[in-house]
PDB file of N, CA and C in Angstrom:
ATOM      1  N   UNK A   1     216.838 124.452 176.292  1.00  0.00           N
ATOM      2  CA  UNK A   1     215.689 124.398 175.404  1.00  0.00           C
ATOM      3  C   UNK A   1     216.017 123.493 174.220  1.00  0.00           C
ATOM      4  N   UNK A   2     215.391 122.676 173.967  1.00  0.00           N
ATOM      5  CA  UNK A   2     215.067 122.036 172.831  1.00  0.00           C
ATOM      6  C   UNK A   2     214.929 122.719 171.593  1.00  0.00           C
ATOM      7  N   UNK A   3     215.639 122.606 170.510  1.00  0.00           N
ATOM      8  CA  UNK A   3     215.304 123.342 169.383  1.00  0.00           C
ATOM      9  C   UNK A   3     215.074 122.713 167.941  1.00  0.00           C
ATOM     10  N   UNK A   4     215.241 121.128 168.294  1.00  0.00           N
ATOM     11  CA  UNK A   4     214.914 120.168 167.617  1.00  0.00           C
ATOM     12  C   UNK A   4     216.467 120.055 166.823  1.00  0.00           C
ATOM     13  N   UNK A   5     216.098 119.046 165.719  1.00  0.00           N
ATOM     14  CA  UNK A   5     217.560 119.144 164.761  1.00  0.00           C
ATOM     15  C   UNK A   5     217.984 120.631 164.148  1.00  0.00           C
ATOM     16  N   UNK A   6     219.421 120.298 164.008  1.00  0.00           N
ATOM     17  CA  UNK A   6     220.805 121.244 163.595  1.00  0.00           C
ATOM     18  C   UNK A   6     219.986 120.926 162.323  1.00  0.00           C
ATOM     19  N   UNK A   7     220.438 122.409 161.170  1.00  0.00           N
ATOM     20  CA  UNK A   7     220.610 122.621 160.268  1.00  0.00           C
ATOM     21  C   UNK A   7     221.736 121.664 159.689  1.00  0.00           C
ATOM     22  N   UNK A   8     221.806 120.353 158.466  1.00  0.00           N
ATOM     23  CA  UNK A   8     222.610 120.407 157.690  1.00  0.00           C
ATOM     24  C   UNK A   8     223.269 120.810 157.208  1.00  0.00           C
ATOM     25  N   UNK A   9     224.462 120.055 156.710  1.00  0.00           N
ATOM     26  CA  UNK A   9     225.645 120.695 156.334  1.00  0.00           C
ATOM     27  C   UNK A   9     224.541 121.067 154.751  1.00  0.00           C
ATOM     28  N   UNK A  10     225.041 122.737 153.967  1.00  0.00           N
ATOM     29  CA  UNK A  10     224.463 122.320 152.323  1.00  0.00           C
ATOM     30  C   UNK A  10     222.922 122.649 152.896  1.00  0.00           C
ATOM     31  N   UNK A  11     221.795 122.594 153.271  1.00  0.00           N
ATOM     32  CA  UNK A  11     220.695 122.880 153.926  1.00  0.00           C
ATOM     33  C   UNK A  11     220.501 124.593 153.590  1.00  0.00           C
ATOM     34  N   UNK A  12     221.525 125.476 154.529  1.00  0.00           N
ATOM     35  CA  UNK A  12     220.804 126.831 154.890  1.00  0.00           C
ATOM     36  C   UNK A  12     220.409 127.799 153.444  1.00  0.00           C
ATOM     37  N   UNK A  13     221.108 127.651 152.480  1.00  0.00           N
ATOM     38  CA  UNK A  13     220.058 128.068 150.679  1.00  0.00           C
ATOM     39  C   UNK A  13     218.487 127.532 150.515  1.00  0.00           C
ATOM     40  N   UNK A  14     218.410 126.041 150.911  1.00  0.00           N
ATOM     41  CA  UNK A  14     217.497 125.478 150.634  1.00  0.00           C
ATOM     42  C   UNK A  14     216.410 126.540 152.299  1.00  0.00           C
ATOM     43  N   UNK A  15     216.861 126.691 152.615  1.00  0.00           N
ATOM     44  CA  UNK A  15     215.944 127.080 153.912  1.00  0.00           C
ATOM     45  C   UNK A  15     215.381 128.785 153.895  1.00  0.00           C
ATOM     46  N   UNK A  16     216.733 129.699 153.576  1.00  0.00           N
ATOM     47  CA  UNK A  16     216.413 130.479 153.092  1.00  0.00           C
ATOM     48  C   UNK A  16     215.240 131.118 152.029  1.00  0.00           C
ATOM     49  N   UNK A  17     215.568 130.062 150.554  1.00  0.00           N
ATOM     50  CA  UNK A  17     214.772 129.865 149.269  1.00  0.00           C
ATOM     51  C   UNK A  17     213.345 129.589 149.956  1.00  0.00           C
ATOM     52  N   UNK A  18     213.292 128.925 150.972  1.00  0.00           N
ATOM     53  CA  UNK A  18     211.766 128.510 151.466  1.00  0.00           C
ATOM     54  C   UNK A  18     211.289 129.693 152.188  1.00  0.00           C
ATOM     55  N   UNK A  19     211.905 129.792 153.321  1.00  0.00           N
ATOM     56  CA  UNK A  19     211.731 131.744 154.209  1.00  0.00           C
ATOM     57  C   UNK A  19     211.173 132.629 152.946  1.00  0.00           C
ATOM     58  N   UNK A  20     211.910 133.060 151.903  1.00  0.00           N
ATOM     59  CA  UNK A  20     211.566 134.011 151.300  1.00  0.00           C
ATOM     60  C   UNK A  20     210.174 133.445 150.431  1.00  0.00           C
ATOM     61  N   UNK A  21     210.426 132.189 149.967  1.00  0.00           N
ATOM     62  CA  UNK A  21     208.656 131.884 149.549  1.00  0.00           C
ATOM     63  C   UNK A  21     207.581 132.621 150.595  1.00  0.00           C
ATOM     64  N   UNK A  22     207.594 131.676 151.865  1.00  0.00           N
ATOM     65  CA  UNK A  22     206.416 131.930 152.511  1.00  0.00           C
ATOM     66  C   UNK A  22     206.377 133.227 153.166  1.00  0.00           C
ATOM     67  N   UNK A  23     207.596 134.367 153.034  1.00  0.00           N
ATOM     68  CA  UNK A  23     206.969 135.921 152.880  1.00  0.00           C
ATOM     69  C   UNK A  23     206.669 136.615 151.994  1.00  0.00           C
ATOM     70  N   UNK A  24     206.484 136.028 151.322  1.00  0.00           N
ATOM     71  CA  UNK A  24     205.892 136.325 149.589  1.00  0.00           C
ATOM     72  C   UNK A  24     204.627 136.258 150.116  1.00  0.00           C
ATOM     73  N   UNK A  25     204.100 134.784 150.040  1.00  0.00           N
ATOM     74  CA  UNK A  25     202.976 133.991 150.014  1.00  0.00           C
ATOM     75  C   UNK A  25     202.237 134.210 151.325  1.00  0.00           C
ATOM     76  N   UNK A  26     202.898 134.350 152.584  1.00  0.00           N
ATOM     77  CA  UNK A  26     202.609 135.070 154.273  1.00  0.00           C
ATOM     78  C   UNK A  26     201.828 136.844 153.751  1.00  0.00           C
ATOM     79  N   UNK A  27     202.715 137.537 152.865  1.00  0.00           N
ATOM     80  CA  UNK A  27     202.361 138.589 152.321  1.00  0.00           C
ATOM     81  C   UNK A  27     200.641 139.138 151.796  1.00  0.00           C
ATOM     82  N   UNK A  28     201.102 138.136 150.427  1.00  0.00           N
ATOM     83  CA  UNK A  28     199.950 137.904 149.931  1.00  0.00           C
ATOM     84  C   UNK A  28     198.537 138.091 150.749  1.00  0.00           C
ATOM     85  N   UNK A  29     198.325 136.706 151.526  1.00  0.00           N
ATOM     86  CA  UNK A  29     197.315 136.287 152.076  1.00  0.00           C
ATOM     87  C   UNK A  29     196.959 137.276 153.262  1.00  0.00           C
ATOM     88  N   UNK A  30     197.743 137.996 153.783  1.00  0.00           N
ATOM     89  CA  UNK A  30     197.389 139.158 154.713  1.00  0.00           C
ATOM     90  C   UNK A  30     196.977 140.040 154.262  1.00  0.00           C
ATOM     91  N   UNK A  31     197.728 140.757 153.118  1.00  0.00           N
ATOM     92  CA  UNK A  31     197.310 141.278 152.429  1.00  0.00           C
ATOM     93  C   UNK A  31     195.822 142.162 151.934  1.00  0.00           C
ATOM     94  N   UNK A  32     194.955 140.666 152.063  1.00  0.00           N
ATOM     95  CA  UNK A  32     193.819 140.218 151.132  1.00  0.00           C
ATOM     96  C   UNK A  32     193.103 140.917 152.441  1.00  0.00           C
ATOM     97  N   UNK A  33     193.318 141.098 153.584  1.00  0.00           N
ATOM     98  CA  UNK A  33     192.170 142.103 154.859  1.00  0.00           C
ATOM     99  C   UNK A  33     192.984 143.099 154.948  1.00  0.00           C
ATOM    100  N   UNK A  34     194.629 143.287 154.633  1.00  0.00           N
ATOM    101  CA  UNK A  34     195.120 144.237 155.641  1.00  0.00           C
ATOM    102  C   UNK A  34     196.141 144.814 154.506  1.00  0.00           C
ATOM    103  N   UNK A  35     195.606 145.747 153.621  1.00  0.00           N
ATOM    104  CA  UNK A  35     196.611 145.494 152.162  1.00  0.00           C
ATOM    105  C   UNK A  35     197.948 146.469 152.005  1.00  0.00           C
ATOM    106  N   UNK A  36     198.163 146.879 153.353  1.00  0.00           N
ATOM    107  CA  UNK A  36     199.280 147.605 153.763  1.00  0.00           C
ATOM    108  C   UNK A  36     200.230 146.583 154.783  1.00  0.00           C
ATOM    109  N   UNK A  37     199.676 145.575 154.811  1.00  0.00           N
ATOM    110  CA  UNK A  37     200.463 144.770 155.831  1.00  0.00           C
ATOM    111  C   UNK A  37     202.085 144.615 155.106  1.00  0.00           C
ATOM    112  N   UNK A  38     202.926 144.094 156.265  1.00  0.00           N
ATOM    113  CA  UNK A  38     204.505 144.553 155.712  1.00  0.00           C
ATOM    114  C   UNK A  38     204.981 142.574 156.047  1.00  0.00           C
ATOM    115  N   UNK A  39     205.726 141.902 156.202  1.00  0.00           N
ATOM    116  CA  UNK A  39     206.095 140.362 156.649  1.00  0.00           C
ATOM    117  C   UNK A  39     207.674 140.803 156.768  1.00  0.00           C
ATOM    118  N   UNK A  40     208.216 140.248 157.832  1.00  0.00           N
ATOM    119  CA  UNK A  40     210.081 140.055 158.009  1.00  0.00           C
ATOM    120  C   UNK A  40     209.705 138.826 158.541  1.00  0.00           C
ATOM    121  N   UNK A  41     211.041 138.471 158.392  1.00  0.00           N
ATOM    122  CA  UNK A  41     211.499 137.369 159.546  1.00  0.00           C
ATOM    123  C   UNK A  41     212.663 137.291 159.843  1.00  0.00           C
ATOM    124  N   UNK A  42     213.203 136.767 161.167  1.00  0.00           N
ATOM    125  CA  UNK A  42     214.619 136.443 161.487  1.00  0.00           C
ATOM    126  C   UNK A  42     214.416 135.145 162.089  1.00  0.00           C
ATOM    127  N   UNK A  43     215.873 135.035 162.292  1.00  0.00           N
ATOM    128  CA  UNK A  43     215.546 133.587 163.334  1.00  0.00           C
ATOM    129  C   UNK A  43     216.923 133.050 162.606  1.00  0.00           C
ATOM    130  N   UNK A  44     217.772 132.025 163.446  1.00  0.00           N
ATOM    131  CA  UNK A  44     219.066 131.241 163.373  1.00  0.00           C
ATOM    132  C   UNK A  44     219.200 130.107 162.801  1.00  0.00           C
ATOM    133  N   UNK A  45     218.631 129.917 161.562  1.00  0.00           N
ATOM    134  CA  UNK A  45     218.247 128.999 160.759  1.00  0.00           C
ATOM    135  C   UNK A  45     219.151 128.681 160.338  1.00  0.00           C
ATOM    136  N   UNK A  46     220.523 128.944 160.110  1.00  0.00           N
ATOM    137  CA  UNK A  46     222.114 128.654 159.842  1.00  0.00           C
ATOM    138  C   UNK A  46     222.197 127.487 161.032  1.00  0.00           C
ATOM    139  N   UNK A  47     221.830 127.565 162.108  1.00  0.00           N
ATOM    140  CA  UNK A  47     221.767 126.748 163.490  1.00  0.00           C
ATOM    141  C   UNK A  47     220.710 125.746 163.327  1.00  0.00           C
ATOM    142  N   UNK A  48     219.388 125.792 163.577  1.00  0.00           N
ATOM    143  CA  UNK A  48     218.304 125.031 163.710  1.00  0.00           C
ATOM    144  C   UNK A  48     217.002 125.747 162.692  1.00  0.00           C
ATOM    145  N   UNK A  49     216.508 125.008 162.222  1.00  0.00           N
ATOM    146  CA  UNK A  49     215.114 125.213 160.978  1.00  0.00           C
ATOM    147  C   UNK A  49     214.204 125.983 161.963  1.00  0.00           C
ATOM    148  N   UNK A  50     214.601 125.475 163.121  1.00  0.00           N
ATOM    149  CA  UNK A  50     212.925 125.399 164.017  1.00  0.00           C
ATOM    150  C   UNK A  50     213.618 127.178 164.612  1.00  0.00           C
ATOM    151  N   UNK A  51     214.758 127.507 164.785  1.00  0.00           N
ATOM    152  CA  UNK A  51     214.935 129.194 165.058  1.00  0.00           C
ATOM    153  C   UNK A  51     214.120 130.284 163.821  1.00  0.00           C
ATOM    154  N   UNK A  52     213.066 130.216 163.962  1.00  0.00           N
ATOM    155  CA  UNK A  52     212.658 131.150 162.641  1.00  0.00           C
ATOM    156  C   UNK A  52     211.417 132.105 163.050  1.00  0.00           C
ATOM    157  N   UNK A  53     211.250 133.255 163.100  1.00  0.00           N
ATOM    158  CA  UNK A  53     209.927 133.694 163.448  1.00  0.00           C
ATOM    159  C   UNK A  53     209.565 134.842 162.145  1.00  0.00           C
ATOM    160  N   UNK A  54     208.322 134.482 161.760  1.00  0.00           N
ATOM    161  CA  UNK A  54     207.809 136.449 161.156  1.00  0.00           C
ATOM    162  C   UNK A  54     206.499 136.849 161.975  1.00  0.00           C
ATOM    163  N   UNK A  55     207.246 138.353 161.732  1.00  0.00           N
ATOM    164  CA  UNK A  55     206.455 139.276 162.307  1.00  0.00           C
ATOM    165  C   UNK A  55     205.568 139.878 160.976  1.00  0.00           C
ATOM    166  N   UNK A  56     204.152 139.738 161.547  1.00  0.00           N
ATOM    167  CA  UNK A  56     203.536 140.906 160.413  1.00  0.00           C
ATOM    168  C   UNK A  56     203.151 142.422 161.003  1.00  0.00           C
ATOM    169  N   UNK A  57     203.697 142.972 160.101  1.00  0.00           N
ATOM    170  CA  UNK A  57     203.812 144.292 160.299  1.00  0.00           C
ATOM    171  C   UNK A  57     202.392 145.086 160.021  1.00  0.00           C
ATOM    172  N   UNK A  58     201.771 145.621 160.804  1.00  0.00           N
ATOM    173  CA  UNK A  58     200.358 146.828 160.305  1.00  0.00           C
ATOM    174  C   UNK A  58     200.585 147.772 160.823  1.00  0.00           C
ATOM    175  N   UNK A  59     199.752 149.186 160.298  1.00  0.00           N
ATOM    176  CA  UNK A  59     199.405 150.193 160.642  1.00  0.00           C
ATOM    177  C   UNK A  59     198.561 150.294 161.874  1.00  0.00           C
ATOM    178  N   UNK A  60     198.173 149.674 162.097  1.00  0.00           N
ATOM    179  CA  UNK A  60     196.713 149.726 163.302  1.00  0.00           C
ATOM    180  C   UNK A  60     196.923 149.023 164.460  1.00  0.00           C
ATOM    181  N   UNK A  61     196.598 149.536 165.729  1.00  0.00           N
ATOM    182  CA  UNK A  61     196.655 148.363 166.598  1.00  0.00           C
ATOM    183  C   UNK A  61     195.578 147.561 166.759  1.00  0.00           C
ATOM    184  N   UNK A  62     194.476 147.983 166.449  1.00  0.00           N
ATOM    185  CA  UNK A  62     193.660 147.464 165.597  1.00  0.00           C
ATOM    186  C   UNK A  62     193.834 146.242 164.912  1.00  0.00           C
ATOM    187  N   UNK A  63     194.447 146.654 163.677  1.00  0.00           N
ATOM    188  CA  UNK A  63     194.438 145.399 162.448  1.00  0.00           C
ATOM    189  C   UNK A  63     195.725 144.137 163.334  1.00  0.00           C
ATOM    190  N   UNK A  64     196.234 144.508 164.474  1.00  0.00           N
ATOM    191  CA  UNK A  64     196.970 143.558 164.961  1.00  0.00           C
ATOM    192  C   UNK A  64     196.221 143.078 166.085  1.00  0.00           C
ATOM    193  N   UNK A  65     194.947 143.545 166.440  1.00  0.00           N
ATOM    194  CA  UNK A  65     194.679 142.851 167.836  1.00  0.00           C
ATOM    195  C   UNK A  65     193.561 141.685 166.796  1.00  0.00           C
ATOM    196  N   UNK A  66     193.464 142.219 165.941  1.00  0.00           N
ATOM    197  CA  UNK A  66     192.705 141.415 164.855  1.00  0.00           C
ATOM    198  C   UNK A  66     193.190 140.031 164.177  1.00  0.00           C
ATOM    199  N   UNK A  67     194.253 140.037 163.494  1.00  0.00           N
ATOM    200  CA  UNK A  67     195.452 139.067 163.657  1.00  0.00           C
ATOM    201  C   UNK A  67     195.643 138.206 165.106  1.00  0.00           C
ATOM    202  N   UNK A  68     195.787 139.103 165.742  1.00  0.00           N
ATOM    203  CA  UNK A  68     196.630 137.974 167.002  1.00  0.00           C
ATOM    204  C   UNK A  68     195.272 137.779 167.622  1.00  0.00           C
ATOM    205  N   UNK A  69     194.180 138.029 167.572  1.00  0.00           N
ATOM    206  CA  UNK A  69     192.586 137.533 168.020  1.00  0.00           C
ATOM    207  C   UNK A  69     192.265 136.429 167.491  1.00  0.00           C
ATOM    208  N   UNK A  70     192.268 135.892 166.025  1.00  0.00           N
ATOM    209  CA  UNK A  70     192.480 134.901 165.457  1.00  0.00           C
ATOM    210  C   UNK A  70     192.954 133.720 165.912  1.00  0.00           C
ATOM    211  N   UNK A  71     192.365 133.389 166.245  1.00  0.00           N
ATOM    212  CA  UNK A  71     192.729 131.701 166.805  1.00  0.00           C
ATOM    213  C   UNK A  71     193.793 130.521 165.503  1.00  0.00           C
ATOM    214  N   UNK A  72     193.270 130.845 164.608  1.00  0.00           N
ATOM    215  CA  UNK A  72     193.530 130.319 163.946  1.00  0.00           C
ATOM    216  C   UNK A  72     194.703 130.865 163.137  1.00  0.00           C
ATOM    217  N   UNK A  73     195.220 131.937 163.142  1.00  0.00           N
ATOM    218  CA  UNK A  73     196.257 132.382 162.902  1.00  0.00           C
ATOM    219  C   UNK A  73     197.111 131.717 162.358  1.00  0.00           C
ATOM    220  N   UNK A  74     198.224 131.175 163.595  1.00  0.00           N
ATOM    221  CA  UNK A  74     198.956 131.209 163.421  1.00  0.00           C
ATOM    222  C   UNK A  74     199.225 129.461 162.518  1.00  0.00           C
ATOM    223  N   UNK A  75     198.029 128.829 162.676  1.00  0.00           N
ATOM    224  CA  UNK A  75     198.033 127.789 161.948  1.00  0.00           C
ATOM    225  C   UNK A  75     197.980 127.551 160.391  1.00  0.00           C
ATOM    226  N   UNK A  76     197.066 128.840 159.827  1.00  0.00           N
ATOM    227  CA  UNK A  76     197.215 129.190 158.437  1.00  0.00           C
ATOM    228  C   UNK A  76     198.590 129.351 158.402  1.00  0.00           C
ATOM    229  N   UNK A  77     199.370 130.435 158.783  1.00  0.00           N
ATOM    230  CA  UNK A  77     200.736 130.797 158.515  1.00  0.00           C
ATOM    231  C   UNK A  77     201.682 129.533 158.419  1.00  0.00           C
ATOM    232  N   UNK A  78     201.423 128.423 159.171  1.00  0.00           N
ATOM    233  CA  UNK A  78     202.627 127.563 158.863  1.00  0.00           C
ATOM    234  C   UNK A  78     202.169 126.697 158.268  1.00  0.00           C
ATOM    235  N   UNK A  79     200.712 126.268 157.776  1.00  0.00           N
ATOM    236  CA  UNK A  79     200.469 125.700 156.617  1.00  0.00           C
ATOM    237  C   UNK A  79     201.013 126.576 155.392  1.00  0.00           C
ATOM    238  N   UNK A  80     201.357 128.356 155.210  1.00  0.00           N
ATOM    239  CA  UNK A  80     201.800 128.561 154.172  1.00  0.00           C
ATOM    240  C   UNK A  80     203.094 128.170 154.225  1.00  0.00           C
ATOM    241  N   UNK A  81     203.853 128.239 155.148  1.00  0.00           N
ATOM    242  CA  UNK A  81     205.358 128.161 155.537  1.00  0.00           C
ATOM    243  C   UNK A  81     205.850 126.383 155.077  1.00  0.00           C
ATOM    244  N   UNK A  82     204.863 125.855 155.765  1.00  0.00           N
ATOM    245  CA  UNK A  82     205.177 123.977 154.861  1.00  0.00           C
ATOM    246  C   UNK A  82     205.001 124.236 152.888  1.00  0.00           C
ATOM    247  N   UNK A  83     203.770 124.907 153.270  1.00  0.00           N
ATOM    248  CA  UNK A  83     203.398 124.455 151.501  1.00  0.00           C
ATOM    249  C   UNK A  83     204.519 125.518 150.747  1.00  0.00           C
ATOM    250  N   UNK A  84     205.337 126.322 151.308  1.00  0.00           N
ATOM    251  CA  UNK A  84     206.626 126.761 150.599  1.00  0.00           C
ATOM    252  C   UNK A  84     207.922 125.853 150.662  1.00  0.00           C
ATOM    253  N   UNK A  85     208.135 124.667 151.359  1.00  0.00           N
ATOM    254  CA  UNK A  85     208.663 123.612 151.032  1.00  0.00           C
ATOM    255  C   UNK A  85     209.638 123.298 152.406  1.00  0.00           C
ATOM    256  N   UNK A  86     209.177 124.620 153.501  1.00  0.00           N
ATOM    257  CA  UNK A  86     209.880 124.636 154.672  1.00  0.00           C
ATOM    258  C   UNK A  86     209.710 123.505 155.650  1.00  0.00           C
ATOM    259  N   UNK A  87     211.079 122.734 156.082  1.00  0.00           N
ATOM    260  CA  UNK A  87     210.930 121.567 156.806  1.00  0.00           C
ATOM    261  C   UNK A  87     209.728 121.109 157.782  1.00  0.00           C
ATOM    262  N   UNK A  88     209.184 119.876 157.345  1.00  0.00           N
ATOM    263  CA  UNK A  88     208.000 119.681 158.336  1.00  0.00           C
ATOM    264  C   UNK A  88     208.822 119.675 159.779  1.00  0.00           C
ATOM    265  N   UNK A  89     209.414 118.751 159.942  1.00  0.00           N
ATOM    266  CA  UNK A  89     209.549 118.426 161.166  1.00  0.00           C
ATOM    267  C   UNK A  89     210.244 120.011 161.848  1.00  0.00           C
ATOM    268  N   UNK A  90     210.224 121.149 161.152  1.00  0.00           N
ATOM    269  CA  UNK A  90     210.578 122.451 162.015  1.00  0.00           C
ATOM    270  C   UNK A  90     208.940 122.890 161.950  1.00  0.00           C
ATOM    271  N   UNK A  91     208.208 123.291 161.199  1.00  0.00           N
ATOM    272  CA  UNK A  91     207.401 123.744 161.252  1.00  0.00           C
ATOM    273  C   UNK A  91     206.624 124.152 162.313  1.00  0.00           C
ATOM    274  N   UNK A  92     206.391 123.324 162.948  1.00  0.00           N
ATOM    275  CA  UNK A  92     205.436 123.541 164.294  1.00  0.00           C
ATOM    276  C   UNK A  92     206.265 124.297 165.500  1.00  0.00           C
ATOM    277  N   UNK A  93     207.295 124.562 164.944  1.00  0.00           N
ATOM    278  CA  UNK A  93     208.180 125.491 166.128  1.00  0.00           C
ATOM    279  C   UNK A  93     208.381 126.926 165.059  1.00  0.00           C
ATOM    280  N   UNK A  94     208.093 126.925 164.485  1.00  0.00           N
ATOM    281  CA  UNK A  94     207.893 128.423 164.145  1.00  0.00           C
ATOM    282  C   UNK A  94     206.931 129.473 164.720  1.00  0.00           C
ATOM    283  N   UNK A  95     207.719 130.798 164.562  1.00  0.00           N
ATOM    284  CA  UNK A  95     206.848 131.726 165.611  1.00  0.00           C
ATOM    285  C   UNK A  95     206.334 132.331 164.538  1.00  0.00           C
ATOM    286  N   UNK A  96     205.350 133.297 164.887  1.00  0.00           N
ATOM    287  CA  UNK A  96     204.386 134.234 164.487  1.00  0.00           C
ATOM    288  C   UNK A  96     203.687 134.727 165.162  1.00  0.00           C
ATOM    289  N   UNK A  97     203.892 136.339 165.149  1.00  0.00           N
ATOM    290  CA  UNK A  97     203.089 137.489 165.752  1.00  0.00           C
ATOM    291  C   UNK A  97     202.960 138.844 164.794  1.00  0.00           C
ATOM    292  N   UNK A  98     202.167 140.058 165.548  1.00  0.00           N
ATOM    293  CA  UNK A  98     202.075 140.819 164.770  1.00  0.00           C
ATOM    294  C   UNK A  98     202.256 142.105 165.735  1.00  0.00           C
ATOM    295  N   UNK A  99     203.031 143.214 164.669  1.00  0.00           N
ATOM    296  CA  UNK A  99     202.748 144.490 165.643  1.00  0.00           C
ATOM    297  C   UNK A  99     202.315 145.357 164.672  1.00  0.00           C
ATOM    298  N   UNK A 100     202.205 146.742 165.383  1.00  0.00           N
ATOM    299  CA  UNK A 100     201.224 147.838 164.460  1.00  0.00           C
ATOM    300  C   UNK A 100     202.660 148.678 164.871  1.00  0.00           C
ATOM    301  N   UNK A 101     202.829 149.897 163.841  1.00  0.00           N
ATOM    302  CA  UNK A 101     203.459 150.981 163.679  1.00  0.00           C
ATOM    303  C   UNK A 101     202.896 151.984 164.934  1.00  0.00           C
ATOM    304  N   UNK A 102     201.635 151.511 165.011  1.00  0.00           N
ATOM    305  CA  UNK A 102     201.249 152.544 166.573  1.00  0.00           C
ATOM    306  C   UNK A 102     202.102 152.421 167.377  1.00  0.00           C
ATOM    307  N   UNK A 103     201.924 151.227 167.694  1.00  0.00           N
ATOM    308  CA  UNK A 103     202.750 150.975 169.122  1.00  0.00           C
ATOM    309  C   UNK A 103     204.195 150.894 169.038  1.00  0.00           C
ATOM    310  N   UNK A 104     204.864 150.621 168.063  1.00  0.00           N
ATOM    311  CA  UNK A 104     206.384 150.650 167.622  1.00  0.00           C
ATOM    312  C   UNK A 104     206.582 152.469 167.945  1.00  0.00           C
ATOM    313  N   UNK A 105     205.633 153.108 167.529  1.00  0.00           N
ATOM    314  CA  UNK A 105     205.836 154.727 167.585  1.00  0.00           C
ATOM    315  C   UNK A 105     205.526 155.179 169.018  1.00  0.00           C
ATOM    316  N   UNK A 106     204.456 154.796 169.650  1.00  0.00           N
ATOM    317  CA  UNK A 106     204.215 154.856 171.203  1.00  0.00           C
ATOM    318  C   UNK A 106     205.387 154.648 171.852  1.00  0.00           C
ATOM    319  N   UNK A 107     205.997 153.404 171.771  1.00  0.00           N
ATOM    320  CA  UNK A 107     206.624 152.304 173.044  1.00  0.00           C
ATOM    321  C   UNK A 107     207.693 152.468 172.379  1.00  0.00           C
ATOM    322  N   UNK A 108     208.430 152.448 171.513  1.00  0.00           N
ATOM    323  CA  UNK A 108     209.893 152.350 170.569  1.00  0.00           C
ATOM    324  C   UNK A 108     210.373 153.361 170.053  1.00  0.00           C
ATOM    325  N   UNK A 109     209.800 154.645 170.261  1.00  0.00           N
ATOM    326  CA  UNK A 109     210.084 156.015 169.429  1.00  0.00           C
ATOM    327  C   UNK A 109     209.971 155.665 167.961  1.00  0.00           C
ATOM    328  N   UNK A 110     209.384 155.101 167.544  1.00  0.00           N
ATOM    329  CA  UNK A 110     209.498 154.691 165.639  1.00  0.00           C
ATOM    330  C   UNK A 110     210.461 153.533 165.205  1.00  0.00           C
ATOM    331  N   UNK A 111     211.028 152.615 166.622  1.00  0.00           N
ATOM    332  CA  UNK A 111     212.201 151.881 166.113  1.00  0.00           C
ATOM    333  C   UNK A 111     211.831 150.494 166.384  1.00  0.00           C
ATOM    334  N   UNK A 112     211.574 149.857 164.842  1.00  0.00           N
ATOM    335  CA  UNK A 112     211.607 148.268 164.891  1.00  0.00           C
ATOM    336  C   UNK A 112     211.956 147.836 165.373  1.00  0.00           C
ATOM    337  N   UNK A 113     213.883 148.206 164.959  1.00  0.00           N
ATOM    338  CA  UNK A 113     214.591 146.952 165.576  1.00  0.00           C
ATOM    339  C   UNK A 113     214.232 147.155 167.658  1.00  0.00           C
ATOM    340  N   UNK A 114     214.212 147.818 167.943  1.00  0.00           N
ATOM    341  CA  UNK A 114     214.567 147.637 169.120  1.00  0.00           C
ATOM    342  C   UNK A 114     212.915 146.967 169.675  1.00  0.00           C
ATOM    343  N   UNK A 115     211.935 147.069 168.879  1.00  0.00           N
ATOM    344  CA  UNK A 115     210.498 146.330 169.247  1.00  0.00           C
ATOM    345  C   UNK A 115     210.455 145.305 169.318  1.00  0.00           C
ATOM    346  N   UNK A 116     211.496 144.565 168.211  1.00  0.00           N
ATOM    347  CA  UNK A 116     211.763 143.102 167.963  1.00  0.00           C
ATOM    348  C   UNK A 116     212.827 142.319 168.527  1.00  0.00           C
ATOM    349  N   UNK A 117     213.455 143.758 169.615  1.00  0.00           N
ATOM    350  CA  UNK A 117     214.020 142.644 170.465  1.00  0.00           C
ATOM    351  C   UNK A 117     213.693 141.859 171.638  1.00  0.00           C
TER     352      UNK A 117
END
């Protein structure tokens, strides 16, 4: 798989500093329909810019079939993710999805991590 360019040497602060902008700002703007919504992200950004995904977190499976119904989704999100200063040329390989606490509690017994693997 292609994962585009390696992280720079000196780079992974500057990449980080950007991640935590646009879950601020990813936050925010979800927020504004879903005002319990939660934002993480992981991803191997020490390795490649373009390893990066957030998950938004809801209560509802609902407020996530709502999200991921959105066509347009996931395109707002990495216009916030650029306009936090995160590399263009990774950008368009960033992931984004959403789950609800329902189904983490259904399908996962209550456990994130193992939803997000």
């Amino acid at each position: 798989m292609d994962y585009g360019r390696r992280t720079m040497a000196g780079e992974e602060p500057l990449l980080r500093a950007a991640v935590r902008r646009a879950e601020i700002a990813i936050t925010t703007e979800v927020r504004r329909a879903i005002p319990d919504a939660r934002v993480t992200s992981f991803g191997a950004i020490d390795l490649y810019p373009s390893c990066l995904a957030f998950w938004i977190c809801v209560a509802t499976d609902a407020q996530r079939d709502t999200l991921l119904g959105d066509a347009a989704f996931a395109d707002r999100m990495r216009r916030i993710v650029a306009d936090c200063g995160y590399p263009a040329d990774s950008v368009d390989r960033v992931g984004f999805t959403s789950e609800s606490d329902e189904t983490v509690d259904r399908d996962w017994a209550g456990n994130w991590y193992h939803a997000m693997k």
